[in-house]
Protein backbone atom coordinates (compact mmCIF):
# COMPACT_ATOMS: atom_id res chain seq x y z
CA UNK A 1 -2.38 -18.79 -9.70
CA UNK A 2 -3.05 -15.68 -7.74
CA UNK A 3 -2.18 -15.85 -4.66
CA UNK A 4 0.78 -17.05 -3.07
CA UNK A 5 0.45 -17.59 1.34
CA UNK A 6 3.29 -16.78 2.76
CA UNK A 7 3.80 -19.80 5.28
CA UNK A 8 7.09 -19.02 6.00
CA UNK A 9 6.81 -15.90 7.47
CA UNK A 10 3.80 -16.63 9.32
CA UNK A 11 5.20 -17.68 12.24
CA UNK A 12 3.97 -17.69 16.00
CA UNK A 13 4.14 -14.11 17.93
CA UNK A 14 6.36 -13.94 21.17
CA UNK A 15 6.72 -10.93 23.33
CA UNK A 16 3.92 -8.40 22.11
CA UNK A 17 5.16 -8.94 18.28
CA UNK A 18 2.40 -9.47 15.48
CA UNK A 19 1.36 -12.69 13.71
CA UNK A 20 1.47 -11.77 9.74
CA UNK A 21 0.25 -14.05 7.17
CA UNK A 22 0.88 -12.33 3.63
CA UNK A 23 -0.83 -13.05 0.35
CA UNK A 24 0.27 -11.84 -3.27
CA UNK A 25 -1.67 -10.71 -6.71
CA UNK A 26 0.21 -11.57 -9.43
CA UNK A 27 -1.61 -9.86 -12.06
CA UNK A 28 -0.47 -6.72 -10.10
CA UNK A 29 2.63 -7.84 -8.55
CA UNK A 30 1.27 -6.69 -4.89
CA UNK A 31 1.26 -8.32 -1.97
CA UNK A 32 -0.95 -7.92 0.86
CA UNK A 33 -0.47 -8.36 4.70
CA UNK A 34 -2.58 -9.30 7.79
CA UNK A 35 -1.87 -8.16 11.51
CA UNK A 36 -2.69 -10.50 13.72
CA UNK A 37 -3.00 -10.17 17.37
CA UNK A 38 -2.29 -13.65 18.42
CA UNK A 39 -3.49 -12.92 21.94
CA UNK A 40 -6.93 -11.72 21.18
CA UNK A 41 -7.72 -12.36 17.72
CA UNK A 42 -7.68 -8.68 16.04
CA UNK A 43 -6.13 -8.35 12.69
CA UNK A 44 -5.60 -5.03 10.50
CA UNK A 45 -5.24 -5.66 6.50
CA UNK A 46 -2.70 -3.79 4.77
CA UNK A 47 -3.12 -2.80 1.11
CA UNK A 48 -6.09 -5.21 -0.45
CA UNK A 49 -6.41 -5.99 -4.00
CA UNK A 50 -9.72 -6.04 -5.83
CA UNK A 51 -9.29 -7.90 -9.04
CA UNK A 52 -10.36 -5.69 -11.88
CA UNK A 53 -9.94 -6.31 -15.88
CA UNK A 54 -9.51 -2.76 -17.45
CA UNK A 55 -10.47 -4.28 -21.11
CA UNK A 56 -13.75 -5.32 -19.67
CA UNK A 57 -14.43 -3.58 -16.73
CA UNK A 58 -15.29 -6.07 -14.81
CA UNK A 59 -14.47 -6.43 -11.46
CA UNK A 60 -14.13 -9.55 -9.34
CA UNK A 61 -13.25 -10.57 -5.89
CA UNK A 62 -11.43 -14.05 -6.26
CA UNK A 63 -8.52 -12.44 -4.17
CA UNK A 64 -10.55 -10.80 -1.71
CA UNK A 65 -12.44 -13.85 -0.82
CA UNK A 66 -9.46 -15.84 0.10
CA UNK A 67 -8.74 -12.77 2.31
CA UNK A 68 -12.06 -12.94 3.67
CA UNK A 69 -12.14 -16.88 4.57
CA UNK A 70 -9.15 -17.11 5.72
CA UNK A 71 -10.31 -14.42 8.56
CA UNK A 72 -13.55 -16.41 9.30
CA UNK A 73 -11.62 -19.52 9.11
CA UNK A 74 -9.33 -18.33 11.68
CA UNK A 75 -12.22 -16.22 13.69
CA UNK A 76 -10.38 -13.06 13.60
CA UNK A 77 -11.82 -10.01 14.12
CA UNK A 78 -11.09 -7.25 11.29
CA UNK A 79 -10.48 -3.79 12.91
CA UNK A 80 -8.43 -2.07 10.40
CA UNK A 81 -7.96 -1.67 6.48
CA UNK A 82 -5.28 0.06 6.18
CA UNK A 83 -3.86 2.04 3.06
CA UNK A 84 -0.43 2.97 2.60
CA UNK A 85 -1.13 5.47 0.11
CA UNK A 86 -3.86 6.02 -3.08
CA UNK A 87 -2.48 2.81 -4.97
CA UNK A 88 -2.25 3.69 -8.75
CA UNK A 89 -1.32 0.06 -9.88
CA UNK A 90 -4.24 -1.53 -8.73
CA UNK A 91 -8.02 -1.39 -6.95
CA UNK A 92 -8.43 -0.98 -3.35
CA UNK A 93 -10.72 -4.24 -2.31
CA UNK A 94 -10.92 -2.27 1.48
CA UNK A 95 -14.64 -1.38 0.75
CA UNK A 96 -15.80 -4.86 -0.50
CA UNK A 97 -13.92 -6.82 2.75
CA UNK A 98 -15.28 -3.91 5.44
CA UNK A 99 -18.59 -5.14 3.84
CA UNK A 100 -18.01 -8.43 4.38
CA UNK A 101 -15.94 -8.20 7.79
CA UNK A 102 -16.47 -4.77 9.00
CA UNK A 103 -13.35 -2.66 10.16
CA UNK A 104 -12.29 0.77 9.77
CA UNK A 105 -10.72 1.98 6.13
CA UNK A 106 -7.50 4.60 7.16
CA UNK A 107 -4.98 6.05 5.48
CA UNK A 108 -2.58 8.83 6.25
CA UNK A 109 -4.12 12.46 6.61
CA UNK A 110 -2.24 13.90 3.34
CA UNK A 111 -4.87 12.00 1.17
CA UNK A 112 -6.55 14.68 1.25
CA UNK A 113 -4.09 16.49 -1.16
CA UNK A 114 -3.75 13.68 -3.37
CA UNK A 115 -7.76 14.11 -3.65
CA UNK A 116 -7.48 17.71 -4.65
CA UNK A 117 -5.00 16.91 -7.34
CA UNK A 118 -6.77 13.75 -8.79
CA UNK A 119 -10.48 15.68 -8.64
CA UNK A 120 -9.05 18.67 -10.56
CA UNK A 121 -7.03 15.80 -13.62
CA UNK A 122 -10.31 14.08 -14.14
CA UNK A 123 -12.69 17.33 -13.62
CA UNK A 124 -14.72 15.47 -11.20
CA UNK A 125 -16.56 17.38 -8.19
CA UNK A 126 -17.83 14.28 -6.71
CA UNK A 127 -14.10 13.07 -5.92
CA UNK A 128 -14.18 14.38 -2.42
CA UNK A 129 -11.15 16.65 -1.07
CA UNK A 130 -11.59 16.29 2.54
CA UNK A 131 -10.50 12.84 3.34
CA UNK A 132 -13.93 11.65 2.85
CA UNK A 133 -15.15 8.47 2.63
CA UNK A 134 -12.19 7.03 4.46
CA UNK A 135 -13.01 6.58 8.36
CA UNK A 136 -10.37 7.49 9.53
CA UNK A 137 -7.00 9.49 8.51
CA UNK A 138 -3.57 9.06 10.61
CA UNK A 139 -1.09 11.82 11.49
CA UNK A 140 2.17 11.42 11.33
CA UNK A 141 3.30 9.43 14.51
CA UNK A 142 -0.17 8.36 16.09
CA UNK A 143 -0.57 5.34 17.65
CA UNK A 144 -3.50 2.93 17.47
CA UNK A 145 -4.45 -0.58 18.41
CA UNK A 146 -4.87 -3.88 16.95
CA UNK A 147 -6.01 -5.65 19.81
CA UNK A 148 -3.27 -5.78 22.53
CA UNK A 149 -0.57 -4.79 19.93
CA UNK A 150 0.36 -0.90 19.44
CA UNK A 151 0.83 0.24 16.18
CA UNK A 152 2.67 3.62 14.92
CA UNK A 153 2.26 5.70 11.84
CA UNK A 154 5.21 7.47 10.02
CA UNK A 155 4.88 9.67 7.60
CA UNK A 156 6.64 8.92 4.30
CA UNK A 157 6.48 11.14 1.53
CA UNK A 158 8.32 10.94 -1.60
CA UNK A 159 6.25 8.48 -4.13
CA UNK A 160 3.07 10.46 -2.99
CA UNK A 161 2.19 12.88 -0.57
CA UNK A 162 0.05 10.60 1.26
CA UNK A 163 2.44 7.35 1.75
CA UNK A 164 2.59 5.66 5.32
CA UNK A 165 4.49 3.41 6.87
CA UNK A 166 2.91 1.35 9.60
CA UNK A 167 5.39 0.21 12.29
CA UNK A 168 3.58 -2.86 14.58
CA UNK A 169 6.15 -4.04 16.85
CA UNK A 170 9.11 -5.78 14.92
CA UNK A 171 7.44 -5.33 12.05
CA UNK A 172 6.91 -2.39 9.20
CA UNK A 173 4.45 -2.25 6.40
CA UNK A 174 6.07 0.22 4.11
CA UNK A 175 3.76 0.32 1.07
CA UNK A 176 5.38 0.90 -2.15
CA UNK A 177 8.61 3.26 -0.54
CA UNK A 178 10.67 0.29 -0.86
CA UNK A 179 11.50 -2.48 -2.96
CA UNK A 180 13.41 -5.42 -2.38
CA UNK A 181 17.01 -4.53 -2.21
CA UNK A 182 17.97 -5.91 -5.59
CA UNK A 183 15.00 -3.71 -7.48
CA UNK A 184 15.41 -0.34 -5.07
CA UNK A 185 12.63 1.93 -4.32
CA UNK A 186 9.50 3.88 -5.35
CA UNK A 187 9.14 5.57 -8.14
CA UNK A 188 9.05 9.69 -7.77
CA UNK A 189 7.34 11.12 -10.63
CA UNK A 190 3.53 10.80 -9.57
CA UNK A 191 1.89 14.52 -8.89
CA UNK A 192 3.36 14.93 -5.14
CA UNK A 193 6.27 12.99 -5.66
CA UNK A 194 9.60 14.46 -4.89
CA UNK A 195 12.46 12.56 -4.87
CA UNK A 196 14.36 14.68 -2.15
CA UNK A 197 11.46 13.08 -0.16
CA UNK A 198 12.02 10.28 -0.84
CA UNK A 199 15.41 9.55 0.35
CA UNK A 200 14.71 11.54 3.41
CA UNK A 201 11.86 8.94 4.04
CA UNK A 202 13.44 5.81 3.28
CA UNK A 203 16.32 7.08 5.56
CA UNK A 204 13.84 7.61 7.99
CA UNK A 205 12.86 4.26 7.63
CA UNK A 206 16.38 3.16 7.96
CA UNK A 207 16.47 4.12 11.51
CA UNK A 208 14.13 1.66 12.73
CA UNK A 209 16.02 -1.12 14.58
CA UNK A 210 18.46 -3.45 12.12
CA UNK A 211 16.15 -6.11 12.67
CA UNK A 212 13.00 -5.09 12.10
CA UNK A 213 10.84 -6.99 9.18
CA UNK A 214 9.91 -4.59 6.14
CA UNK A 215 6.90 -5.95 4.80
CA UNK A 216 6.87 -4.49 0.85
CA UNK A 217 3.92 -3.83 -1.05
CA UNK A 218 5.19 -5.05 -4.68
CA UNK A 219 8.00 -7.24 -5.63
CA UNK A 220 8.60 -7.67 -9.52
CA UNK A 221 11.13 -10.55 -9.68
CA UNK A 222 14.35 -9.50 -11.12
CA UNK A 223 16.08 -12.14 -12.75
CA UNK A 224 12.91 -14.19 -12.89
CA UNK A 225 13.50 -15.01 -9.35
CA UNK A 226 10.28 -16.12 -6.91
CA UNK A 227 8.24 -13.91 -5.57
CA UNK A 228 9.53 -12.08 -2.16
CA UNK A 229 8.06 -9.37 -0.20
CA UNK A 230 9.69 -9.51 2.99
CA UNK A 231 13.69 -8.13 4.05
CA UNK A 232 14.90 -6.53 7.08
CA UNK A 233 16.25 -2.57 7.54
CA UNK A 234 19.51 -4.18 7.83
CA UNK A 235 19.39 -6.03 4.40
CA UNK A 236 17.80 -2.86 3.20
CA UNK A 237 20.66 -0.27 4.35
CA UNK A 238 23.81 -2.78 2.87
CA UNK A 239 22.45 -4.14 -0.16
CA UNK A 240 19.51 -1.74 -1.61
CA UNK A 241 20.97 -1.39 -5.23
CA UNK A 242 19.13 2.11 -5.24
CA UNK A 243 19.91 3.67 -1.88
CA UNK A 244 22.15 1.65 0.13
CA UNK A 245 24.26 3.49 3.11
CA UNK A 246 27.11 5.76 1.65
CA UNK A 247 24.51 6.93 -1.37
CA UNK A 248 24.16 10.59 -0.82
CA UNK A 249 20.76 12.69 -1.59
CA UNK A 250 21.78 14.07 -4.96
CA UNK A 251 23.58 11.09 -6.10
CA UNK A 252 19.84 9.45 -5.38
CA UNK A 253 17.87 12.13 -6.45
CA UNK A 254 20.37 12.34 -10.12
CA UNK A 255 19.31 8.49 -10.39
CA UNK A 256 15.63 8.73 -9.60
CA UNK A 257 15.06 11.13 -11.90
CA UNK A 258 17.07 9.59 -14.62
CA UNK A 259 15.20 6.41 -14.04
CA UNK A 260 11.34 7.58 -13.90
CA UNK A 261 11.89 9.87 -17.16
CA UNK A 262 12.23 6.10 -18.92
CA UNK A 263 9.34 4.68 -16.71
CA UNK A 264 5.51 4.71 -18.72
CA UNK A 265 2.41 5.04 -16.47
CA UNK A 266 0.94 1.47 -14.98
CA UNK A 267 -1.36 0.30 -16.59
CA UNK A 268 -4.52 0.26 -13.74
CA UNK A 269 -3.18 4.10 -12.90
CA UNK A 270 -6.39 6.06 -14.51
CA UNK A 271 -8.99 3.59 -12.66
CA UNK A 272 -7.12 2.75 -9.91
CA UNK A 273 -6.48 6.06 -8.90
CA UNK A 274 -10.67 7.32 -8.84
CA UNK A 275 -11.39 4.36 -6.66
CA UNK A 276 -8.52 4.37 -4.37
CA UNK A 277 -8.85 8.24 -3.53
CA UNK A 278 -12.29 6.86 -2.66
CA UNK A 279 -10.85 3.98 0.25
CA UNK A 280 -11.84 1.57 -2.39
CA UNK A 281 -15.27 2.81 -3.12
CA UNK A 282 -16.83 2.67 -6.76
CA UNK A 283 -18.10 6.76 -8.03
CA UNK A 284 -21.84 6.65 -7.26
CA UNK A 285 -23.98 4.83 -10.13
CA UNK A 286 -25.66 7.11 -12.48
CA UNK A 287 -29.37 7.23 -13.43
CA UNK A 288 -28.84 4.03 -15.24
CA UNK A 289 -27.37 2.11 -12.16
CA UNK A 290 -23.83 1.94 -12.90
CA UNK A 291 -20.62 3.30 -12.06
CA UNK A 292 -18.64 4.70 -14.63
CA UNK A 293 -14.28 6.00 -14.58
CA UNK A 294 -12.86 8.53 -16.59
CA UNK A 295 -10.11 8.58 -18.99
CA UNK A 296 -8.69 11.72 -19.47
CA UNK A 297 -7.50 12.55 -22.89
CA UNK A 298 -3.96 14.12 -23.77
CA UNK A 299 -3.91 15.59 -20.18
CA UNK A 300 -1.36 13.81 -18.55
């Protein structure tokens, strides 16, 4: 099965705080979130998954419609599709749902970087470098709405120049910075990563209030435990097996780089990476009508 609905955490919103109702691809090990505005029925989705079979190259949108019913189901209105970062583990589905639903596709503003490297790797001029064809691109500590709730971006460098953390009330949607606290954090060694950013972001991100829900982007099960995707900056800051309080920079920095010299590339990285610099849209068909993705050869 797919996709697992995280009932749990749903919850009813008190006091200005968010109504979230999670979902999670287990091909890709992601999990994706829904902001909901209880009070006037707008909703922001963070991080979709478009299912996508590299052998074939076929795409489908089994995930995506579940997504997309349960927001007609529910008569929400879809304002936002929000990216953390340029996913390279799996296929943005943001284009497909704004299709469907509407909304605006936004990311943070350093994209644009990420662009320049990723159209220079696969020699592609069409792979914009300007932040096009995403609608919108945040700066570090703009606010925006989803509906009556007030939502801030932070900056979070480290796994890619572009990461962003979205903080909506008690809530956080940190992308792929952080792990649960028994797997640690993001890996570093992506072009734009920097570790030293890293743990200055996730410290960052430790400052929030003790309390407030960290809503993870990926959880792969250590142990063979269930699925999880939510913790709390408290749980984070004592028990993160990676960075935990009293681990210093270079201590983390020693580790991180120790670790992601042993780490291979995911497997979705040289697809994912041309449609996600693209907010989830497919390069532009060629004379014979379809779209085609490069694979660079001996260049990485």
């Amino acid at each position: 099965m797919e996709t697992m609905q995280d009932e749990a955490q749903q919850g009813v919103a008190q006091g200005g705080q968010p109504r979230v109702r999670s979902w999670f691809h287990a091909p890709t090990n992601t999990a994706c979130h829904l902001i909901i505005d209880p009070h006037t029925g707008r909703s922001a989705l963070v991080d979709s998954v478009l299912d996508f079979d590299y052998a074939s190259g076929r795409t489908r949108t089994t995930f995506a419609d579940e997504i997309i019913a349960f927001v007609r189901g529910e008569g929400l209105q879809l304002d936002w599709l929000l990216e953390t970062h340029a996913h390279a583990d799996h296929l943005s589905a943001a284009a497909y749902i704004q299709r469907q639903l509407g909304g605006r596709i936004a990311i943070g503003e350093h994209i644009r970087e990420v662009q320049h490297v990723f159209a220079e790797l696969f020699h592609d001029p069409a792979i914009p470098r300007d932040g096009r064809p995403f609608d919108h691109l945040f700066r570090d500590g703009e606010e925006f709405a989803v509906g009556s709730l007030r939502a801030r971006v932070m900056h979070t460098p480290g796994h890619t120049p572009a990461c962003v953390v979205y903080v909506v009330g008690d809530c956080a949607f940190v992308g792929d910075t952080l792990f649960m606290p028994d797997y640690g954090t993001a890996r570093c060694d992506f072009p734009g990563g920097d570790a030293h950013q890293l743990y200055a972001s996730v410290r960052r991100i430790f400052e929030l209030p003790p309390d407030t829900r960290l809503y993870l982007c990926h959880d792969y099960m250590p142990g063979g435990r269930e699925p999880r995707w939510v913790c709390t900056v408290r749980e984070q800051r004592q028990a993160n097996v990676q960075i935990h309080d009293g681990v210093g920079e270079e201590e983390f920095v020693a580790f991180r780089k120790r670790r992601d010299a042993t780490l291979g590339m995911p497997a979705l990285i040289m697809p994912s990476i041309q449609v996600n610099v693209r907010g989830g849209h497919m390069p532009a068909p060629e004379a014979n009508g379809i779209s085609y993705l490069k694979v660079p050869i001996d260049a990485v």
